[in-house]
C-alpha atoms as a PDB file:
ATOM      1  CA  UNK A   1      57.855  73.758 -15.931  1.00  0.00           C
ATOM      2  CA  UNK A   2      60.086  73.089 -12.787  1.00  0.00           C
ATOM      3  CA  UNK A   3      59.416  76.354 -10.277  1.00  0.00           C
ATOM      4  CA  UNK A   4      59.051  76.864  -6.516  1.00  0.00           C
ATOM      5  CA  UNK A   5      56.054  74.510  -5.183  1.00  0.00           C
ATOM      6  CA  UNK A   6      53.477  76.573  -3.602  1.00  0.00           C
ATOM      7  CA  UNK A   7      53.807  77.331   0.140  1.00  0.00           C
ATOM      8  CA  UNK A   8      51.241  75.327   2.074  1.00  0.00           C
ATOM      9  CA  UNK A   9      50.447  78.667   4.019  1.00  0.00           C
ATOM     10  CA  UNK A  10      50.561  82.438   4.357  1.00  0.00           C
ATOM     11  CA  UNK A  11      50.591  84.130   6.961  1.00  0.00           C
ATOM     12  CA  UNK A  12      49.953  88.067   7.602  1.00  0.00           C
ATOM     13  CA  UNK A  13      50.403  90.477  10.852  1.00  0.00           C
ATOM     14  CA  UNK A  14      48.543  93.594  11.085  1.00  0.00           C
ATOM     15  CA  UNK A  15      47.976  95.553  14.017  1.00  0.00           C
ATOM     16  CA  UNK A  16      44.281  93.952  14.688  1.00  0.00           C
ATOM     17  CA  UNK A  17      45.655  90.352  14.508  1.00  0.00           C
ATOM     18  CA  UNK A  18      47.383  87.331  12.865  1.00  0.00           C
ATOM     19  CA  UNK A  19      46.072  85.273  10.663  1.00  0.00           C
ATOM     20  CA  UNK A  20      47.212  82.565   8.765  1.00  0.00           C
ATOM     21  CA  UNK A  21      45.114  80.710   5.661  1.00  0.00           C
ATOM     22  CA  UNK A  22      46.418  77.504   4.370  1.00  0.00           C
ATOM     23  CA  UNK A  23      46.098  75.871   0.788  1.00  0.00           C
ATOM     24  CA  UNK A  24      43.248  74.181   1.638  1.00  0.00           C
ATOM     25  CA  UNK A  25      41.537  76.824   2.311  1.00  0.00           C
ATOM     26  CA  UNK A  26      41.190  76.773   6.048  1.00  0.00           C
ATOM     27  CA  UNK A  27      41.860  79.933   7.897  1.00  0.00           C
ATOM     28  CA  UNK A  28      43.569  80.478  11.409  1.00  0.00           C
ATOM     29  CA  UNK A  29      42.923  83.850  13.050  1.00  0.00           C
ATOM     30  CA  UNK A  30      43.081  86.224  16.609  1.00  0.00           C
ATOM     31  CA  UNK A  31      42.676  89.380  17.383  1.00  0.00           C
ATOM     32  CA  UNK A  32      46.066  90.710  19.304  1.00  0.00           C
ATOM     33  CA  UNK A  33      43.355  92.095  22.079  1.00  0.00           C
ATOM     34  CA  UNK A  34      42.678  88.125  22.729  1.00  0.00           C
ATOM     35  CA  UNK A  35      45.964  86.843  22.967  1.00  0.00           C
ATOM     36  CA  UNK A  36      46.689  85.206  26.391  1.00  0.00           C
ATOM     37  CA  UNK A  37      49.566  82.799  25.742  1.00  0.00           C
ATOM     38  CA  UNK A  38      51.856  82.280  23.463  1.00  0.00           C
ATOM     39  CA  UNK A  39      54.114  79.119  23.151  1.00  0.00           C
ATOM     40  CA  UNK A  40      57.433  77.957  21.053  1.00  0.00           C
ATOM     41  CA  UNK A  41      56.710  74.215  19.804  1.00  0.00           C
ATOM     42  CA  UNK A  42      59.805  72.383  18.216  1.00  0.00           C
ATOM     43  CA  UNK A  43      59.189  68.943  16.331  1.00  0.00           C
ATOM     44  CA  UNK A  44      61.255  66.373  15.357  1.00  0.00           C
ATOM     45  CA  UNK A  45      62.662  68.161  11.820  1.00  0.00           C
ATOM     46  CA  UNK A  46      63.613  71.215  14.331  1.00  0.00           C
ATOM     47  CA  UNK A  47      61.429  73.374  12.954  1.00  0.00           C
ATOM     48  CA  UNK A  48      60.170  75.708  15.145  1.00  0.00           C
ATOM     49  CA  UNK A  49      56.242  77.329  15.577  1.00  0.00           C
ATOM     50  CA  UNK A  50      54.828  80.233  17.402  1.00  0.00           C
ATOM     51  CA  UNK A  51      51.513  79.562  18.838  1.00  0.00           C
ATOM     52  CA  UNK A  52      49.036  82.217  19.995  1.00  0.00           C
ATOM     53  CA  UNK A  53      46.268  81.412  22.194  1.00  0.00           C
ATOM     54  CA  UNK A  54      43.063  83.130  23.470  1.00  0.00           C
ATOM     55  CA  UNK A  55      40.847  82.063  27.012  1.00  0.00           C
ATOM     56  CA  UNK A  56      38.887  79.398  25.302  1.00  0.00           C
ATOM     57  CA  UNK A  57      42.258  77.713  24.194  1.00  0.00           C
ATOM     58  CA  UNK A  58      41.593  78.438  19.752  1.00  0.00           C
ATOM     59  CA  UNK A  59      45.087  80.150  18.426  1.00  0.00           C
ATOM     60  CA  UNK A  60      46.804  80.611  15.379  1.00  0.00           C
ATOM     61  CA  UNK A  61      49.847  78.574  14.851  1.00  0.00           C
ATOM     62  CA  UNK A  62      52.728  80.794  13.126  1.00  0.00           C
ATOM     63  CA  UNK A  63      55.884  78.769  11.624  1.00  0.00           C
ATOM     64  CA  UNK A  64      59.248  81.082  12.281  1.00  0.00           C
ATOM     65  CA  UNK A  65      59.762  80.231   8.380  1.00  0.00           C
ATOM     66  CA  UNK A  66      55.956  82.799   7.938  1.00  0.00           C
ATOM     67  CA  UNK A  67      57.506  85.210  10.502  1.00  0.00           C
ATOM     68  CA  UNK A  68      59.005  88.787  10.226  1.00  0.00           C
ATOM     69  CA  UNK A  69      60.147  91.706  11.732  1.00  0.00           C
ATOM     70  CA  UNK A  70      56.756  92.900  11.989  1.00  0.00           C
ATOM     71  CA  UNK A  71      55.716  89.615  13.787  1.00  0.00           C
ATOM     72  CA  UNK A  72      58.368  89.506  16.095  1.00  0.00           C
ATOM     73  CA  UNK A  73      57.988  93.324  16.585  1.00  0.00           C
ATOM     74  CA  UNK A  74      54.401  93.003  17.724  1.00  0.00           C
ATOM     75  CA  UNK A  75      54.912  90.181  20.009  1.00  0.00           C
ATOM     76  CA  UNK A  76      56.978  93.004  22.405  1.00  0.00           C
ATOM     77  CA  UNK A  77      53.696  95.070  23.101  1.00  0.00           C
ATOM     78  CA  UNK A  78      52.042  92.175  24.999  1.00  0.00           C
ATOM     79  CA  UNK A  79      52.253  93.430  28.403  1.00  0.00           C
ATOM     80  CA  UNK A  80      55.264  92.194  30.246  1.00  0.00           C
ATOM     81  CA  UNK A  81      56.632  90.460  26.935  1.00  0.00           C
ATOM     82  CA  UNK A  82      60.201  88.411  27.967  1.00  0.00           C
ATOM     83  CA  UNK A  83      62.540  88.761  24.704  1.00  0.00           C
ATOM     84  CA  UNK A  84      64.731  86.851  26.400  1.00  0.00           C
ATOM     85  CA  UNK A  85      62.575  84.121  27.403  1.00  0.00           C
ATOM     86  CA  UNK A  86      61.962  84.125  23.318  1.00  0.00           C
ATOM     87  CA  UNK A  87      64.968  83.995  22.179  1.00  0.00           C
ATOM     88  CA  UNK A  88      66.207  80.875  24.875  1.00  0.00           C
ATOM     89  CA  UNK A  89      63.212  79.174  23.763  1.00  0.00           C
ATOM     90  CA  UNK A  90      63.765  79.650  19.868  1.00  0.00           C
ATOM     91  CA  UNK A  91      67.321  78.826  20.773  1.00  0.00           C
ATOM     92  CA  UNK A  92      67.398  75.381  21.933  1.00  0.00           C
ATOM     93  CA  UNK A  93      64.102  73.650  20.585  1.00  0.00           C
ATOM     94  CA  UNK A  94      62.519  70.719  22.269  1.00  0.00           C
ATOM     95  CA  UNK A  95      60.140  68.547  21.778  1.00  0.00           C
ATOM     96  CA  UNK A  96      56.782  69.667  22.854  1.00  0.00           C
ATOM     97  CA  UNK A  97      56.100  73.445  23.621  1.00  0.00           C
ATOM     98  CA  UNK A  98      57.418  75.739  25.955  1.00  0.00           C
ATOM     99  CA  UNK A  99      55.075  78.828  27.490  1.00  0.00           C
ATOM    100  CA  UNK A 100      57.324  82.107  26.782  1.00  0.00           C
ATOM    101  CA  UNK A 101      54.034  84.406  27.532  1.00  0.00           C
ATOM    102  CA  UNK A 102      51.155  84.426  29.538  1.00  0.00           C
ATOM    103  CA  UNK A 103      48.788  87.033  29.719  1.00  0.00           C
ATOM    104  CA  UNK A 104      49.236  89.188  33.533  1.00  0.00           C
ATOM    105  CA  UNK A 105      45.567  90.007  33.583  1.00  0.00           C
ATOM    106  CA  UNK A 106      43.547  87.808  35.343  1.00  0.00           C
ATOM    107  CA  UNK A 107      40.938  85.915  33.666  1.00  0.00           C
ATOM    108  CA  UNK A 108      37.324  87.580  33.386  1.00  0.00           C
ATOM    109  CA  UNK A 109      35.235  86.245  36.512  1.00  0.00           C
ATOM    110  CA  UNK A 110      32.220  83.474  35.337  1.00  0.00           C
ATOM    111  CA  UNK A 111      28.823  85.515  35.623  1.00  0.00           C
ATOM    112  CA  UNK A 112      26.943  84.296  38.847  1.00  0.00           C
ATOM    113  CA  UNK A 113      24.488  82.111  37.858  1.00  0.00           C
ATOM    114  CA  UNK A 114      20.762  81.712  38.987  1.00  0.00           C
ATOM    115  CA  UNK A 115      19.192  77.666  39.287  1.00  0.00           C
ATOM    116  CA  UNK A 116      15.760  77.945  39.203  1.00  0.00           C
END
């Protein structure tokens, strides 16, 4: 029986969070509320991935071939989100990544801590 092959991933938006679980098993996930950066990688094969970071630098890596309306739709209620900046970016892939958002809010201050 000769059919589609399986996709090696899925991934779904909601308004909590992406996440994205591949074939193996594995699961990639973050909350929108922890998003701090989000980059456009090309490769070589020009394919083109969204990745979403939080502070300690885990993400979720979205391909554009997983992405939707609803993705892209969400990705304009990050504070000060640059469509523009997207859509250059998406435009003319390089090698490497390219920082199209970074969160405004300053990071959380490190708790003073006490050396006995």
């Amino acid at each position: 029986m000769h059919g589609n092959p399986a996709p090696d991933s899925y991934v779904y938006v909601t308004e909590e969070g992406v996440t994205r679980h591949y074939a193996d098993g594995s699961v990639d996930a973050l909350a929108w509320e922890d998003v701090v950066e989000v980059r456009i990688e090309g490769d070589e094969h020009a394919e083109i991935h969204y990745i979403l970071l939080d502070r300690q630098g885990q993400g979720c890596v979205v391909p554009r071939s997983a992405t939707d309306a609803s993705f892209l739709t969400r990705l304009r209620y990050l504070p000060d989100f640059d469509l523009d900046r997207l859509a250059t970016a998406v435009a003319s892939p390089s090698d490497g990544y390219v920082v199209v958002w970074r969160s405004p809010d300053p990071p959380a201050p490190l708790p003073d801590l006490e050396y006995d």
